[in-house]
N, C-alpha and C. Protein backbone atom coordinates (compact mmCIF):
# COMPACT_ATOMS: atom_id res chain seq x y z
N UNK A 1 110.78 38.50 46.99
CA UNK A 1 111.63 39.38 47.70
C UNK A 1 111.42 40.81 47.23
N UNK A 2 111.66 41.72 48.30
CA UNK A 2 111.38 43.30 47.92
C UNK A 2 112.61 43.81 47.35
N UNK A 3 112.93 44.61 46.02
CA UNK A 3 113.97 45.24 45.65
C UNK A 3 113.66 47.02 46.33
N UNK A 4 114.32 47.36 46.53
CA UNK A 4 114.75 48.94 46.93
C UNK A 4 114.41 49.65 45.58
N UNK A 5 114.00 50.46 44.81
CA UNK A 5 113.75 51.08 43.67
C UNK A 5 113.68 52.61 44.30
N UNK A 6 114.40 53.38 43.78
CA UNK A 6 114.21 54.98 43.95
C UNK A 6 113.16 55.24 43.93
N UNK A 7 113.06 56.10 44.43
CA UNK A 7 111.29 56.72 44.22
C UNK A 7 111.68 58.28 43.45
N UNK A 8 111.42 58.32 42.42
CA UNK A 8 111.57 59.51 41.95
C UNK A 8 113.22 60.37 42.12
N UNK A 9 113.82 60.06 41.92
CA UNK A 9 115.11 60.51 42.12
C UNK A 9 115.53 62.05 41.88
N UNK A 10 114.47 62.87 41.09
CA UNK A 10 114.21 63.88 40.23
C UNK A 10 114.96 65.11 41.67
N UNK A 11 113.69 65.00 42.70
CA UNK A 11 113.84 65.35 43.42
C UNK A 11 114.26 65.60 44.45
N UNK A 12 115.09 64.55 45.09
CA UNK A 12 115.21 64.11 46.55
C UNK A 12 116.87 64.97 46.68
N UNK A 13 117.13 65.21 47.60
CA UNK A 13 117.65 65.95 48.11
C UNK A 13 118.05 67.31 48.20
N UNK A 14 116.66 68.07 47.23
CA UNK A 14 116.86 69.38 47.04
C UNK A 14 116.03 70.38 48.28
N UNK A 15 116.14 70.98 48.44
CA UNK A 15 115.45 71.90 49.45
C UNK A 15 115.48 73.36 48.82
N UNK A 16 114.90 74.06 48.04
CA UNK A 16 114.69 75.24 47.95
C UNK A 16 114.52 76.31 48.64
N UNK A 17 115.47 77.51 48.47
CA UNK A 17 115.39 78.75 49.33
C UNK A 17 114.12 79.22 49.82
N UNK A 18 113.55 79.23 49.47
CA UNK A 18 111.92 79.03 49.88
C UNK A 18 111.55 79.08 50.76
N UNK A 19 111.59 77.28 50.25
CA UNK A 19 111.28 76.03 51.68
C UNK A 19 111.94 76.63 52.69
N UNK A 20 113.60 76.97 52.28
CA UNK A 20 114.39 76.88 53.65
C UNK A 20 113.86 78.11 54.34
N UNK A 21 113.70 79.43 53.89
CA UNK A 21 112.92 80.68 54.44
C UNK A 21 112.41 79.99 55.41
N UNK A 22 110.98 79.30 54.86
CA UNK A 22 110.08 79.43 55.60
C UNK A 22 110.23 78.45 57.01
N UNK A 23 110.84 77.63 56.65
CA UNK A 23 111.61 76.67 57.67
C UNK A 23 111.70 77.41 59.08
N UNK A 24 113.52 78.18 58.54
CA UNK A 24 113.64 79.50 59.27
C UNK A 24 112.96 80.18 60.15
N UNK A 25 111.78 80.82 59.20
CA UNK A 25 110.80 81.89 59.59
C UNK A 25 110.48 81.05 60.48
N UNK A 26 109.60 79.58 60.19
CA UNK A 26 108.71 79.31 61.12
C UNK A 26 109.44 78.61 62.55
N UNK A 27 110.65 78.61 62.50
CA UNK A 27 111.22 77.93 63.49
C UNK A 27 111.50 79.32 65.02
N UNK A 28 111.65 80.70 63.99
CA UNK A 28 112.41 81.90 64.82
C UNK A 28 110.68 82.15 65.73
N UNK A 29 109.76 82.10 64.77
CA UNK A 29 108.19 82.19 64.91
C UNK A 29 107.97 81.31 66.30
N UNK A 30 108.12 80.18 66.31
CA UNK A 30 108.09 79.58 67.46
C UNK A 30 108.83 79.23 68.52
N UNK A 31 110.16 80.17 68.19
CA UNK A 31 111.29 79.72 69.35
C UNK A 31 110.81 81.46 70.58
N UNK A 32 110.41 82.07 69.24
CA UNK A 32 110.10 83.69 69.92
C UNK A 32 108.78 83.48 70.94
N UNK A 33 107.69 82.50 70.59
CA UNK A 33 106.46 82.15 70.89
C UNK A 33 106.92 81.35 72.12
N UNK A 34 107.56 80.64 72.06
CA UNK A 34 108.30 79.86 73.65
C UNK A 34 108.64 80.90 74.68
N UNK A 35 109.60 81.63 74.04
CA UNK A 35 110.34 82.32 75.03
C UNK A 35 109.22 83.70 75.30
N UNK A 36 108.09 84.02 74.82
CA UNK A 36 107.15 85.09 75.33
C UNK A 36 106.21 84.24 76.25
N UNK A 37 105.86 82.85 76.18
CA UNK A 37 104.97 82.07 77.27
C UNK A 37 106.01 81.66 78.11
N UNK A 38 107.35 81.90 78.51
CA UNK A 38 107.68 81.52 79.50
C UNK A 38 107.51 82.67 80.14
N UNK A 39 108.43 83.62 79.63
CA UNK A 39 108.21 85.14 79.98
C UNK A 39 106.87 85.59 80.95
N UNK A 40 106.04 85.55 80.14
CA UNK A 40 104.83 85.89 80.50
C UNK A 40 104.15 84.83 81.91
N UNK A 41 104.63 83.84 81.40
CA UNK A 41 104.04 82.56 82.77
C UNK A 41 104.85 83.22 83.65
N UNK A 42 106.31 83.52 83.89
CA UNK A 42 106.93 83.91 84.93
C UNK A 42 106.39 85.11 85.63
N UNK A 43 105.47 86.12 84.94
CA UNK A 43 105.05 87.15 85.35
C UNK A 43 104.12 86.54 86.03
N UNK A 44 102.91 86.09 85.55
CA UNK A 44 101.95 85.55 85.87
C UNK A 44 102.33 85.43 87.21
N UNK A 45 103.16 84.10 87.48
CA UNK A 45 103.80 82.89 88.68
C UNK A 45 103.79 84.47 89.82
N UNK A 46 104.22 85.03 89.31
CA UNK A 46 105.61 86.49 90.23
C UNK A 46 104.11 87.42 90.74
N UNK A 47 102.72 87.74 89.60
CA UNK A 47 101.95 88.66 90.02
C UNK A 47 100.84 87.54 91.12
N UNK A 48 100.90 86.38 91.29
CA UNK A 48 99.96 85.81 92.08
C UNK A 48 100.73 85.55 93.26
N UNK A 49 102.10 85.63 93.35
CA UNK A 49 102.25 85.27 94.85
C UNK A 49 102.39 86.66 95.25
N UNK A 50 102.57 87.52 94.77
CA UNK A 50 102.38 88.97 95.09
C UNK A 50 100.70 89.04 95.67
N UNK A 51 100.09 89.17 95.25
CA UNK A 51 98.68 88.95 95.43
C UNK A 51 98.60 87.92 96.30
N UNK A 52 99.05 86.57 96.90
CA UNK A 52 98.93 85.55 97.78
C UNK A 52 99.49 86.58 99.16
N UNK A 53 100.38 87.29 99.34
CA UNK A 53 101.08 87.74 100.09
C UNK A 53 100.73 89.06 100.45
N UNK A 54 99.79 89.82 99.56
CA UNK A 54 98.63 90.91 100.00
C UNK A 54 97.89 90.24 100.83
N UNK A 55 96.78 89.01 100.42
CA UNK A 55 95.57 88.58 100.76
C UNK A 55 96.48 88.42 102.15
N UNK A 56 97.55 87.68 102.24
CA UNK A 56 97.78 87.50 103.84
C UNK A 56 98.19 88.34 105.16
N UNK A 57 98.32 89.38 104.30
CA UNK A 57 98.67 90.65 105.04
C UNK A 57 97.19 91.29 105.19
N UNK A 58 96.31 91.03 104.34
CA UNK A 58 94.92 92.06 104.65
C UNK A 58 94.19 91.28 106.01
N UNK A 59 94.22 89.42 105.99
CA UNK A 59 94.09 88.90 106.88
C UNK A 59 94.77 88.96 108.39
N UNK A 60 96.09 89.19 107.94
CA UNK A 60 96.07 89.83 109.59
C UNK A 60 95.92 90.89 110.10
N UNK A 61 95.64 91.59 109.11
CA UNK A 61 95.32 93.18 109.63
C UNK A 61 93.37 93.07 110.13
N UNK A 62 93.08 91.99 109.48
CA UNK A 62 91.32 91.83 110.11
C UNK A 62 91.65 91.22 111.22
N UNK A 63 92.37 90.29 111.22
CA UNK A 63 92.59 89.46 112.99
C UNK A 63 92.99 90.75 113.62
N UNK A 64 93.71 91.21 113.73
CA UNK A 64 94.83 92.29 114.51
C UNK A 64 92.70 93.33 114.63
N UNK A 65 92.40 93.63 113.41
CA UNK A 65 91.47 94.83 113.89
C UNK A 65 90.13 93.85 115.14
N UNK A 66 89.88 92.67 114.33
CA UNK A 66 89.04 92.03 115.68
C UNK A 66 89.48 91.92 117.11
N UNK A 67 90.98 91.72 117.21
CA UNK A 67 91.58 91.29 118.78
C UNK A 67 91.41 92.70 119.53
N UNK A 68 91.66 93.79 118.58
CA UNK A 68 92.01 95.12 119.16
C UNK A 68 90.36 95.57 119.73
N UNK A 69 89.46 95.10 118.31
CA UNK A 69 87.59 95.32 119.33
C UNK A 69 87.67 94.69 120.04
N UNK A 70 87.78 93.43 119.94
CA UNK A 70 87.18 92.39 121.41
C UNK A 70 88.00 92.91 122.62
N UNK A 71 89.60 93.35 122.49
CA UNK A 71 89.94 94.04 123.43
C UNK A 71 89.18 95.53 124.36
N UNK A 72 88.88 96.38 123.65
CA UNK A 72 87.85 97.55 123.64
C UNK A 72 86.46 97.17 124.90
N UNK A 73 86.28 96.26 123.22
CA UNK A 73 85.04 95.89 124.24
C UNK A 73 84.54 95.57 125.39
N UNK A 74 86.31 94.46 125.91
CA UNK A 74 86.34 93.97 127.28
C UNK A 74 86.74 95.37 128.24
N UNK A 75 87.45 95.96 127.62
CA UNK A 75 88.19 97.03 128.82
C UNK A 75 86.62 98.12 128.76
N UNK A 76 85.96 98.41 127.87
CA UNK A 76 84.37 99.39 127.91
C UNK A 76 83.49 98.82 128.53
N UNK A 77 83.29 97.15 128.83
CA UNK A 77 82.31 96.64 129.07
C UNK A 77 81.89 97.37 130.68
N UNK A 78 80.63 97.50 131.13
CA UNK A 78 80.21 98.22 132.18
C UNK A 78 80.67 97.02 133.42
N UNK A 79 80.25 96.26 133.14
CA UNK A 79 80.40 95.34 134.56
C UNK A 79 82.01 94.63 134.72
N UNK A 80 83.02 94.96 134.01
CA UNK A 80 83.92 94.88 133.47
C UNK A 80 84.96 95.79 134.37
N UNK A 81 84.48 97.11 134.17
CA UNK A 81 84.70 98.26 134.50
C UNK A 81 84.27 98.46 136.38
N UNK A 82 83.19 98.02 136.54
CA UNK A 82 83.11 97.86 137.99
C UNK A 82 83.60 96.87 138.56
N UNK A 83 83.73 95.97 138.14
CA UNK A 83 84.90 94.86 138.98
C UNK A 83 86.31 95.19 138.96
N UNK A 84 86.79 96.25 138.25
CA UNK A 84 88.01 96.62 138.08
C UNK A 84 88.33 97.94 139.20
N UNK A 85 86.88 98.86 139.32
CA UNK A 85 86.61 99.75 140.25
C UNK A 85 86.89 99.32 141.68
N UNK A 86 86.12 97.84 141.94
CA UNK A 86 85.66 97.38 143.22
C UNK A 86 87.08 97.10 143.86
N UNK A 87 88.36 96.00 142.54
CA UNK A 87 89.26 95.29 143.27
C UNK A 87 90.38 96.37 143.47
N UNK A 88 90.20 97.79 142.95
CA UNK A 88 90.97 98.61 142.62
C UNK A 88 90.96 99.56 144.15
N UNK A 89 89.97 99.50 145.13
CA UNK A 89 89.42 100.13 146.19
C UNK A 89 89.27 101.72 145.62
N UNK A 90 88.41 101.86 144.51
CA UNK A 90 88.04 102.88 144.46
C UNK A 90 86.97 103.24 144.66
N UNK A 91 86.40 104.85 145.22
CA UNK A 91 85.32 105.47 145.66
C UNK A 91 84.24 105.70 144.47
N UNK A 92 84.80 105.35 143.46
CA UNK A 92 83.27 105.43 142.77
C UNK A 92 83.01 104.66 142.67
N UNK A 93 81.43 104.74 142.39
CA UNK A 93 80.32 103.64 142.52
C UNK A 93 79.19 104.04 141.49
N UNK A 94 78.37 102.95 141.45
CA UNK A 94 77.17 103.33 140.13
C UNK A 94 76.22 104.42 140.55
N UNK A 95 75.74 105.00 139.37
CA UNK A 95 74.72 106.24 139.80
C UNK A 95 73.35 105.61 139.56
N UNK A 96 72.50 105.73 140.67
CA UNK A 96 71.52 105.47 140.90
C UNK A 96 70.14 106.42 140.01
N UNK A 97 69.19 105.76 139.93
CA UNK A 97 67.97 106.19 138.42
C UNK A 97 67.79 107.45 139.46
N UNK A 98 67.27 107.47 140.98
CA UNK A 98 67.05 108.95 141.39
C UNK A 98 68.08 110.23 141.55
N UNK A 99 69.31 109.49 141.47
CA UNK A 99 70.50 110.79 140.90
C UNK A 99 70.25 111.28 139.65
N UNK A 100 69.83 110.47 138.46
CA UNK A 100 70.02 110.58 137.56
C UNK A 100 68.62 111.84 137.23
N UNK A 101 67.69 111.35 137.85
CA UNK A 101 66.44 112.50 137.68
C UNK A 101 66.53 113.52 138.59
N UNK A 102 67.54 113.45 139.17
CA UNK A 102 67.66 114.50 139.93
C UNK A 102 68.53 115.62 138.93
N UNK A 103 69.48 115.18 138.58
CA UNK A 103 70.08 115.77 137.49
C UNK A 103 69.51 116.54 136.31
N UNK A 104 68.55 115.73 136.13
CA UNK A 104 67.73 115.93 134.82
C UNK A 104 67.02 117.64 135.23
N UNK A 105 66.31 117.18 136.53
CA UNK A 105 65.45 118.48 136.91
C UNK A 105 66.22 119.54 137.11
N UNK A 106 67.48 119.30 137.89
CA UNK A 106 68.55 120.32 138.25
C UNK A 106 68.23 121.22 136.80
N UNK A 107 68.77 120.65 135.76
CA UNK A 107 69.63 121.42 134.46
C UNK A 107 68.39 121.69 133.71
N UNK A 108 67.01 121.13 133.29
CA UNK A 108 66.08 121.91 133.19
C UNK A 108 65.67 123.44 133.76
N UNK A 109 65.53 123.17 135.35
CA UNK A 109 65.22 124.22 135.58
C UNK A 109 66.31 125.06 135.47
N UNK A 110 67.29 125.14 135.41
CA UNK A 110 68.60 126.19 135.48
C UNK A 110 68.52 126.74 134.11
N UNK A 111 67.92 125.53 133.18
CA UNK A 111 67.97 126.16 131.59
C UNK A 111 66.79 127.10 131.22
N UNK A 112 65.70 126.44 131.73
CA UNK A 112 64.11 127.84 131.67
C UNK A 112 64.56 128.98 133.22
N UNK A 113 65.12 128.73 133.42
CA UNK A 113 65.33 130.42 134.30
C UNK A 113 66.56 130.87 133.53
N UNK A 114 67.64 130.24 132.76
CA UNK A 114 68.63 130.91 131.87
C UNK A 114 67.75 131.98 130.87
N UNK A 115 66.87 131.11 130.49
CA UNK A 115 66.61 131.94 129.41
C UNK A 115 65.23 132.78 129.66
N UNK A 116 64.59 132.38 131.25
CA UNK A 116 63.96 133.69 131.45
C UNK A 116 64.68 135.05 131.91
N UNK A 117 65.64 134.91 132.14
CA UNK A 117 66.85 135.58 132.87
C UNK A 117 67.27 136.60 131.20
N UNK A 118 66.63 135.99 130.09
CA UNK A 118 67.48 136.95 129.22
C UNK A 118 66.51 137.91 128.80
């Protein structure tokens, strides 16, 4: 059978100011170390949905800038523009390549007699 025998009795139930300091110390050490990683995680948590909530705002401002080109584009498009002319019963119509050289020669010659003229 096992008897119970003290183990050293010298010692046991003393705790020295010390010990207890450092106890202390190391307990304030890690209660301070908790409460700066929550701290800090909460920032963290707080600066990424900030940043989640930029990124989704920069995304609709690229949708919003594509709808607004593709819009552009449809209302600039040339043949776009004449079907809108045609159902609209308006009098203009496309300019033809011999208007266009006709033009050309017009404002040439008006420009070499401008400046023989000076």
């Amino acid at each position: 059978m096992y008897t119970l025998e003290s183990v050293n009795t010298r010692y046991s139930g003393r705790v020295s100011f010390g010990l207890l300091t450092w106890i202390v110390a190391s307990a304030v050490i890690a209660a301070s170390a908790g409460v700066s990683y929550a701290v800090l995680k909460s920032n963290q948590v707080a600066e990424r949905t900030e940043l989640e909530k930029i990124n989704r705002e920069i995304a609709i401002c690229r949708l919003n800038t594509n709808q607004y080109r593709a819009k552009a584009d449809a209302l600039t498009n040339r043949w776009a523009m004449l079907d809108r002319l045609n159902q609209d019963g308006s009098s203009l119509r496309d300019i033809t390549h011999d208007q266009i050289e006709q033009a050309r020669s017009t404002r040439d010659t008006a420009a070499i007699s401008a400046t023989a003229s000076r």
